[in-house]
Protein backbone atom coordinates (compact mmCIF):
# COMPACT_ATOMS: atom_id res chain seq x y z
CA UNK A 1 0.00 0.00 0.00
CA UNK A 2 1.78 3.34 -1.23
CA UNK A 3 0.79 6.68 0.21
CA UNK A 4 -0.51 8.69 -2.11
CA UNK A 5 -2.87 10.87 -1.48
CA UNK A 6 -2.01 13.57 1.24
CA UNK A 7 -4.83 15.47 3.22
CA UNK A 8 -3.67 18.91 4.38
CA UNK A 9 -6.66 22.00 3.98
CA UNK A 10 -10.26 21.29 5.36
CA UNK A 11 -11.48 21.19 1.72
CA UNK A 12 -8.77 17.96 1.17
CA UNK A 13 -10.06 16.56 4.38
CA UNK A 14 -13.17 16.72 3.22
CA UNK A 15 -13.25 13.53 0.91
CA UNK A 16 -13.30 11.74 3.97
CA UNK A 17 -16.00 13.03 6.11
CA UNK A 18 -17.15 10.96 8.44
CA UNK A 19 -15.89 7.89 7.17
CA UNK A 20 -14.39 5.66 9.88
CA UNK A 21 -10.83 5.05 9.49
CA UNK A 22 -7.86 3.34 11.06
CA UNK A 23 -4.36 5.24 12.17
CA UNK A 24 -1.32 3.53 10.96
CA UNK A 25 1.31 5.90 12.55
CA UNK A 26 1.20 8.97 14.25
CA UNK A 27 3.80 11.37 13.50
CA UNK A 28 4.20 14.82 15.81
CA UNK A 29 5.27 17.54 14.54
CA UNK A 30 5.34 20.17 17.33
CA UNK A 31 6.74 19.88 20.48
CA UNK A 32 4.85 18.81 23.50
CA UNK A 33 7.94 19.92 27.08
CA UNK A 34 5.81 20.00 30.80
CA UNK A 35 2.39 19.22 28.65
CA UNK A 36 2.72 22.39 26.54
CA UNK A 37 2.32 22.21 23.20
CA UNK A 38 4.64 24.12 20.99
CA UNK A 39 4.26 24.28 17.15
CA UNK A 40 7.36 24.91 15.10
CA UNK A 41 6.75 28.27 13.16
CA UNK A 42 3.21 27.49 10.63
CA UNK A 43 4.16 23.85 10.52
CA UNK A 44 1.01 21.71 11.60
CA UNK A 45 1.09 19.80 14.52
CA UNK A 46 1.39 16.10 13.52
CA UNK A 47 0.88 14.16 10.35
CA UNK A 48 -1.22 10.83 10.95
CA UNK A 49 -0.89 7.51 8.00
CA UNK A 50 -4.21 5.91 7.92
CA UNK A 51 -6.43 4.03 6.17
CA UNK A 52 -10.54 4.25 5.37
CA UNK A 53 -12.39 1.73 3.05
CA UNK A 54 -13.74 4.71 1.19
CA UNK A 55 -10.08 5.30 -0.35
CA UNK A 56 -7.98 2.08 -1.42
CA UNK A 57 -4.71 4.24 -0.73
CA UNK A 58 -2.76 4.67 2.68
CA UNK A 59 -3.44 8.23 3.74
CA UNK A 60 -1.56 10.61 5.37
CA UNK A 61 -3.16 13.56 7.00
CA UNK A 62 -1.88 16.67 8.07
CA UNK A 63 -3.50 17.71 11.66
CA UNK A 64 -3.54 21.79 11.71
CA UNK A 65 -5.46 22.23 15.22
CA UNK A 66 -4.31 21.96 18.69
CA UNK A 67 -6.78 20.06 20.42
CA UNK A 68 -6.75 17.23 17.53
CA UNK A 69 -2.78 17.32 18.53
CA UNK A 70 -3.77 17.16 21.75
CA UNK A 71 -6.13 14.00 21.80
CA UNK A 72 -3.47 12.62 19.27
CA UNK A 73 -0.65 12.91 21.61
CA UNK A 74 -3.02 11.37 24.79
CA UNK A 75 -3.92 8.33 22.81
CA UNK A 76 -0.33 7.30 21.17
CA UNK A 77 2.02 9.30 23.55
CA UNK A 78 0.72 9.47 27.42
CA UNK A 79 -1.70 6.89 27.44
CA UNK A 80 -0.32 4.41 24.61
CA UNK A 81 -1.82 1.83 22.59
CA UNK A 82 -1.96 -1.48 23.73
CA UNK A 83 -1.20 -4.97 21.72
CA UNK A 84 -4.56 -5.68 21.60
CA UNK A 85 -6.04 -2.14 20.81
CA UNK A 86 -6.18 0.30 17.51
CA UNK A 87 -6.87 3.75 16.64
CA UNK A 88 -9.52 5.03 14.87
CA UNK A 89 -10.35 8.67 13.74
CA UNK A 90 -13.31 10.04 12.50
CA UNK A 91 -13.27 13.55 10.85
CA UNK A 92 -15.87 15.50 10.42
CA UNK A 93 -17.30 19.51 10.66
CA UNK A 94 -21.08 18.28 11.34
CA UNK A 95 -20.57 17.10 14.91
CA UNK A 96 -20.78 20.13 16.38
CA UNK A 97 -22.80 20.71 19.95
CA UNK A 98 -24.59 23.49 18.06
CA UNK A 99 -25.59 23.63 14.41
CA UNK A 100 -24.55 27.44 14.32
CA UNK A 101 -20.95 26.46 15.23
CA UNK A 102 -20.38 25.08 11.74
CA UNK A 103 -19.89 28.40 10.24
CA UNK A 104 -17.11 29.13 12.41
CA UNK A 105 -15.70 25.21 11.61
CA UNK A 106 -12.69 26.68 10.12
CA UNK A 107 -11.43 27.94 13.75
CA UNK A 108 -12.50 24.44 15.42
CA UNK A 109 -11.59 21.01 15.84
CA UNK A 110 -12.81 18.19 13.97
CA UNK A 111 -11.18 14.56 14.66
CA UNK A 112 -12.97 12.19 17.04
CA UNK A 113 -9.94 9.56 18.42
CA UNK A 114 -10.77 6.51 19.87
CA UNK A 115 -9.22 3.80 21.30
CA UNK A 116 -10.68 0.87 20.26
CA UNK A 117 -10.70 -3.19 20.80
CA UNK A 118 -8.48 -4.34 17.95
CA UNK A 119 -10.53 -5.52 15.25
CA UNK A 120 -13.22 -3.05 15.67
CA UNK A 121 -12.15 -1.23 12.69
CA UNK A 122 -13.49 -4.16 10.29
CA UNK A 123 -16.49 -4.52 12.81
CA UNK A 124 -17.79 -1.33 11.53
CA UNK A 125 -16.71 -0.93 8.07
CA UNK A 126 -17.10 -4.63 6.98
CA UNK A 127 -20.58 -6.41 7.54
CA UNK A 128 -18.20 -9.71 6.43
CA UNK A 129 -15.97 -9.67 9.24
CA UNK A 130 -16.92 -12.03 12.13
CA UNK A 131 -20.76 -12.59 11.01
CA UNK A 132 -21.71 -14.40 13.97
CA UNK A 133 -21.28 -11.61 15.86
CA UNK A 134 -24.28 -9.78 15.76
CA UNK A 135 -26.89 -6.34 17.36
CA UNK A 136 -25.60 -5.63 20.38
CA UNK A 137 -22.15 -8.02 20.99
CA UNK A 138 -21.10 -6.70 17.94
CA UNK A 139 -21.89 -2.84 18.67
CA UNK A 140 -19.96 -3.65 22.36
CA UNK A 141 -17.13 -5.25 20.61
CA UNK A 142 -16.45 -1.79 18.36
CA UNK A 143 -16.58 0.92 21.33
CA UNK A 144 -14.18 2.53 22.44
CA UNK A 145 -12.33 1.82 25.21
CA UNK A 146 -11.25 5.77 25.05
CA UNK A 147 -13.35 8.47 23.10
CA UNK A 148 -11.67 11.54 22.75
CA UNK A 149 -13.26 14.97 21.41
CA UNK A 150 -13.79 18.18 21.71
CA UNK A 151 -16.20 19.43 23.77
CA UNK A 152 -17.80 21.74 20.96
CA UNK A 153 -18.68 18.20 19.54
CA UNK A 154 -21.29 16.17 20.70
């Protein structure tokens, strides 16, 4: 799987709205000394490689807001992700507490992280994977163990 397409404006982020998808690697880009966060000059703050069925490429992703950083750097750097656990992101500018906030979507966060059971990634976005496991086991078996977002989402 080659990287090849690269997500860096809100517009590019865009073709994957909503869609469910799976981190690969987390890559920081600013500096995080005594739980500040520090961005070097206009640089964003991480890039993230991941994967969503909607797109057959690998995917990396630019993150340009703090608080996505932020719930970045809790999941893969303070907390950590177990053997048995995997990252998924959802992105999206309609999850806002208040419809009204939309409009000002360009200022705001927009990545949902969670810490999942491994395996919940093809729970949700494959209706294949492990059949027997149906209604409820199989919405307990895809959520997460950690959900992290802002709290302009709801």
């Amino acid at each position: 799987m080659k990287s090849e397409i690269t997500l860096l404006r809100d517009s590019e982020w865009a073709k994957i709205e909503e869609e469910v998808c799976r981190v690969i690697n987390f890559n920081p880009l600013a500096i995080v000394k005594n739980g500040k966060i520090q961005r070097i000059d206009v640089m964003p703050y991480a890039s993230v490689t991941f994967e969503c069925k909607k797109i057959p490429e690998k995917i990396t992703g630019f993150v340009n807001y703090r608080e996505d950083f932020q719930h970045l750097w809790i999941a893969f750097k303070e907390r950590g992700i177990k053997k048995n656990e995997e990252v998924l992101i959802i992105w999206s500018r309609n999850h806002y507490t208040f419809k009204w906030l939309r409009f000002f979507s360009f200022l705001l966060p927009k990545l949902r992280v969670m810490i999942c059971p491994k395996g919940a990634y093809e729970l949700i976005t494959n209706d294949k994977y492990k059949p027997e496991l149906t209604g409820e086991a199989r919405a307990k078996a895809s959520l997460p163990i950690v959900d992290l977002k802002s709290k302009v989402m709801g």
